[in-house]
Protein backbone atom coordinates (compact mmCIF):
# COMPACT_ATOMS: atom_id res chain seq x y z
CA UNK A 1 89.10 -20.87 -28.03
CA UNK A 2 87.79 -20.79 -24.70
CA UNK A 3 88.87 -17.70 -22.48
CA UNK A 4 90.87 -16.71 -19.01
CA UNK A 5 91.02 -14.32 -16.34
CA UNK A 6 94.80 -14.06 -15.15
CA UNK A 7 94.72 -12.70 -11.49
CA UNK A 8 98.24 -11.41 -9.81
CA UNK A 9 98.50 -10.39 -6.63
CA UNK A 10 101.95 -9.05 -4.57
CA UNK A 11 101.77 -8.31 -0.70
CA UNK A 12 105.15 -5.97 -0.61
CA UNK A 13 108.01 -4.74 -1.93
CA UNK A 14 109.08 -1.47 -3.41
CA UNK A 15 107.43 -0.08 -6.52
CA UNK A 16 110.49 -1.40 -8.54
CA UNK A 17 110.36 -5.11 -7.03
CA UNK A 18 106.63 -5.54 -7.44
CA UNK A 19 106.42 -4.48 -10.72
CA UNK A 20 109.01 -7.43 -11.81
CA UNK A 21 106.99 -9.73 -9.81
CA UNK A 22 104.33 -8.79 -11.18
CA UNK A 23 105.17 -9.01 -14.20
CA UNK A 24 106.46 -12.57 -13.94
CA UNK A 25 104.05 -13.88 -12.44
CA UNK A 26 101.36 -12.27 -16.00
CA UNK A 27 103.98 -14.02 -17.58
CA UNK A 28 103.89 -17.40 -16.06
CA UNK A 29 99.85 -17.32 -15.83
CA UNK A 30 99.66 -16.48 -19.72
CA UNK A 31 102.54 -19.61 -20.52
CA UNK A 32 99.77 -21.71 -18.39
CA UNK A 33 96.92 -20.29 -20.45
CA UNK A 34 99.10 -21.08 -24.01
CA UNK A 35 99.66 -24.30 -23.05
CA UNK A 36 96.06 -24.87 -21.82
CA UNK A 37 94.58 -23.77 -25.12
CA UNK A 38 93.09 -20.60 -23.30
CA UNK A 39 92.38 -17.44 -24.89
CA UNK A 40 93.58 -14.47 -21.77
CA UNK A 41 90.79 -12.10 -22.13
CA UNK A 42 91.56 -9.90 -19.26
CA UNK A 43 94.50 -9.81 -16.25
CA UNK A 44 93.87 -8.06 -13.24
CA UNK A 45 96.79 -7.12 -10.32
CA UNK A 46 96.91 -6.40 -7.52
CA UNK A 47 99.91 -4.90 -4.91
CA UNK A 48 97.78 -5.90 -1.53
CA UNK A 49 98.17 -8.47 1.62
CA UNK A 50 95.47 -11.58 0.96
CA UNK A 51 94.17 -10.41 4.07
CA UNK A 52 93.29 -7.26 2.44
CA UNK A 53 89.66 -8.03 1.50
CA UNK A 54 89.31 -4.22 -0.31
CA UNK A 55 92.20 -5.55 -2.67
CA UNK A 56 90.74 -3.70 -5.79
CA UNK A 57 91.89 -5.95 -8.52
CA UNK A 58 90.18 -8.73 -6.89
CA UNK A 59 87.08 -6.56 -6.64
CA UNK A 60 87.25 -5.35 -9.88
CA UNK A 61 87.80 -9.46 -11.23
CA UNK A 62 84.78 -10.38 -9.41
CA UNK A 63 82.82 -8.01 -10.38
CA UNK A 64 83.45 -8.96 -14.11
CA UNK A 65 83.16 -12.26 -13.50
CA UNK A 66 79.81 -11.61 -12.36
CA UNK A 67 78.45 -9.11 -15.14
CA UNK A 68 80.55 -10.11 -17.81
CA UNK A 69 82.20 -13.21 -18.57
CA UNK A 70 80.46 -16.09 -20.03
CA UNK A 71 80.02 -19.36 -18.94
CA UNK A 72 83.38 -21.96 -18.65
CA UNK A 73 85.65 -18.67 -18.28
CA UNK A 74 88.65 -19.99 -16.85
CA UNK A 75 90.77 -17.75 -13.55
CA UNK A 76 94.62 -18.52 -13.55
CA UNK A 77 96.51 -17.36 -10.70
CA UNK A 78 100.18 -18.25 -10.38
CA UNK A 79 99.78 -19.90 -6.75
CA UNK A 80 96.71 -20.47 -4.51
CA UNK A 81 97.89 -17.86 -1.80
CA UNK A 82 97.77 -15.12 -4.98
């Protein structure tokens, strides 16, 4: 089975409120992966502003990509402004 990285990302809320969204968004990424036939090897979050280039999950998702995942690893985020 070919593999995923889930990326979720929430600009603001309270702790309470981003961990739900959070949440649902893992939720709707891995449904997406399920469906696709995609194995999720590794989901990485983030509670930042897309205009936050430090945002550490991205970082940190990057950087595996980079050093780590194989070739025709998939990234599923639950919209393109995650």
């Amino acid at each position: 089975m070919a593999s995923a990285i889930v990326y979720c990302r929430v600009a603001s809320g309270t702790y309470a409120a981003v961990e739900v969204a959070l949440r649902e968004q893992e939720t709707r990424c891995r449904e997406y992966a399920r469906r696709a036939g995609l194995d999720v090897a590794q989901v990485f979050r983030d509670h930042a502003a897309a205009v936050d280039e430090a945002r550490a999950g991205l970082k940190a998702m990057l950087s595996h990509l980079r050093e780590s995942a194989g070739p025709g690893v998939v990234v599923i985020s639950d919209g393109v402004d995650r």
